[in-house]
Protein backbone atom coordinates (compact mmCIF):
# COMPACT_ATOMS: atom_id res chain seq x y z
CA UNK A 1 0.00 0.00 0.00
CA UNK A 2 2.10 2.81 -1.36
CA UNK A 3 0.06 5.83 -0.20
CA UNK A 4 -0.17 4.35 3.34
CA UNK A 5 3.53 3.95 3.19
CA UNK A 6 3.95 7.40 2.14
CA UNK A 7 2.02 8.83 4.52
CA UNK A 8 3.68 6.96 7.69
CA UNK A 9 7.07 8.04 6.53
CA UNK A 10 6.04 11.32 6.69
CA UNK A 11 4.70 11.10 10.48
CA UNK A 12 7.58 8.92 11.25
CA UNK A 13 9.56 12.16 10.10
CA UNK A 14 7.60 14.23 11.78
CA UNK A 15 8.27 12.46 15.20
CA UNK A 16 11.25 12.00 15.35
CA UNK A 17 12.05 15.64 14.40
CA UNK A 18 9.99 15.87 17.50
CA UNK A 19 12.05 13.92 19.48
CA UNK A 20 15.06 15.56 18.46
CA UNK A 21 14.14 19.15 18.95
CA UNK A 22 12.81 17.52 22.62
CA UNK A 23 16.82 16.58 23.14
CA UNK A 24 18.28 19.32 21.46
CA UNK A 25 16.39 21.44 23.37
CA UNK A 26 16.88 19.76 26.97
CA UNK A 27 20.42 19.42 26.21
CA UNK A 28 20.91 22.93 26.03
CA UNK A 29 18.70 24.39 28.72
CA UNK A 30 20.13 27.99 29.32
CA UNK A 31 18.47 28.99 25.39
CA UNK A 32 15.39 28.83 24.57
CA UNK A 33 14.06 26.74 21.58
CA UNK A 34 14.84 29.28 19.38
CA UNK A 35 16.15 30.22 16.01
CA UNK A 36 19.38 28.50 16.67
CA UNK A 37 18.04 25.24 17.60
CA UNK A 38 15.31 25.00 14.84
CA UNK A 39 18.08 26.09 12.09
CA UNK A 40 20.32 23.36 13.24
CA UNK A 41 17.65 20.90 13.43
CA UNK A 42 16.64 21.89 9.62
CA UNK A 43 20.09 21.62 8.75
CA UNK A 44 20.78 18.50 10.05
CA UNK A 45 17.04 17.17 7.69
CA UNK A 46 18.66 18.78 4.61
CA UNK A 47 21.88 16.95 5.18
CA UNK A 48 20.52 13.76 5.22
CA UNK A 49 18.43 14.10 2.19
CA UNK A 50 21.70 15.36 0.06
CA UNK A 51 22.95 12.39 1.54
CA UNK A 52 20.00 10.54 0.32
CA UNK A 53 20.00 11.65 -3.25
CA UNK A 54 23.76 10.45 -3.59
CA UNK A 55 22.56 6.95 -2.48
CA UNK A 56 21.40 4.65 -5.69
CA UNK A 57 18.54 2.97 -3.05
CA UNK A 58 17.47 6.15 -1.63
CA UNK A 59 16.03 9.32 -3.01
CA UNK A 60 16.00 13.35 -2.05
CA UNK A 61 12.38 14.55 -1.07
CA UNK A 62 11.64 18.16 0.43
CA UNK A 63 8.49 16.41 1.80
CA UNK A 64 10.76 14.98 3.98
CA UNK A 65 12.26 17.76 4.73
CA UNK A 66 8.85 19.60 5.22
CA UNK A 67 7.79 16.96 7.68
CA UNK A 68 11.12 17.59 9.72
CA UNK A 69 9.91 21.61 10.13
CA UNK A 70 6.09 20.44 10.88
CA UNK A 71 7.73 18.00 13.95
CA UNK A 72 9.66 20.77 15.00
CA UNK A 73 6.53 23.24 14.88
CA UNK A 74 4.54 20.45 17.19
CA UNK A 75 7.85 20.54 19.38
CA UNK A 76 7.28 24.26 19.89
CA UNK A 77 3.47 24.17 20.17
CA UNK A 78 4.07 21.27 22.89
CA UNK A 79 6.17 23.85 25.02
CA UNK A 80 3.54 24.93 26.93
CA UNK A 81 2.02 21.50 27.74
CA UNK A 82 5.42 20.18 28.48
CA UNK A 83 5.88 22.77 31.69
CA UNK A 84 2.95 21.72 33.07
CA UNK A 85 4.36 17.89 32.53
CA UNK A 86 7.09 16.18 35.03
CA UNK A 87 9.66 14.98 34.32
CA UNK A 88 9.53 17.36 31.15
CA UNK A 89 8.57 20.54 33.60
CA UNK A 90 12.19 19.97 35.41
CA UNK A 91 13.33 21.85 32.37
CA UNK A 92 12.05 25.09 33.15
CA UNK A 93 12.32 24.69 36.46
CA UNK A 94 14.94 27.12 36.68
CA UNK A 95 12.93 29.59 34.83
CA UNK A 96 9.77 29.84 37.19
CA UNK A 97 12.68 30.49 40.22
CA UNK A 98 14.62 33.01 38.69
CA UNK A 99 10.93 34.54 37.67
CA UNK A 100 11.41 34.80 33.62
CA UNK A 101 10.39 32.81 30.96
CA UNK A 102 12.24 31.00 28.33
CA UNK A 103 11.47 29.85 24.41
């Protein structure tokens, strides 16, 4: 089922772009997810499709790439839930005490 296929890679991308941005972004707690992170993020998606369309059994597709940004998008819309969340909320922690808020 080729459309079902299709579709699933594109959530699949979409997660774990998700997950990333969730590690990126814990892994650096003193920024916000900003610019910096989602740029990287993106970055690291477009290098592995160029990768991809050098590879006879794999192909380039800014689909792909497009479902990397939407994860990241959900990443930043989740924010807000995530505080609210433990053990996610541990991450802002910080920000609540020192009374400011962060990306």
């Amino acid at each position: 089922m080729p459309v079902v296929e299709h579709v699933n890679d594109k959530i699949e991308h979409a997660f774990a772009f998700f997950v990333l941005a969730l590690l990126v972004d814990f892994s650096m707690p003193e920024s916000g997810f900003g610019p910096r992170k989602v740029l990287f993020l993106l970055g690291y998606g477009l290098a592995i499709e160029i990768t991809q369309y050098f590879l006879p059994y794999r192909t380039f597709s800014l689909l792909d790439l497009t479902a990397d940004g939407v994860g990241l998008f959900l990443y930043r819309l989740a924010i807000p839930l995530l505080k609210k969340v433990w053990p996610f909320s541990q991450r802002w922690k910080g920000d609540r005490e020192a009374g400011y808020r962060r990306g």
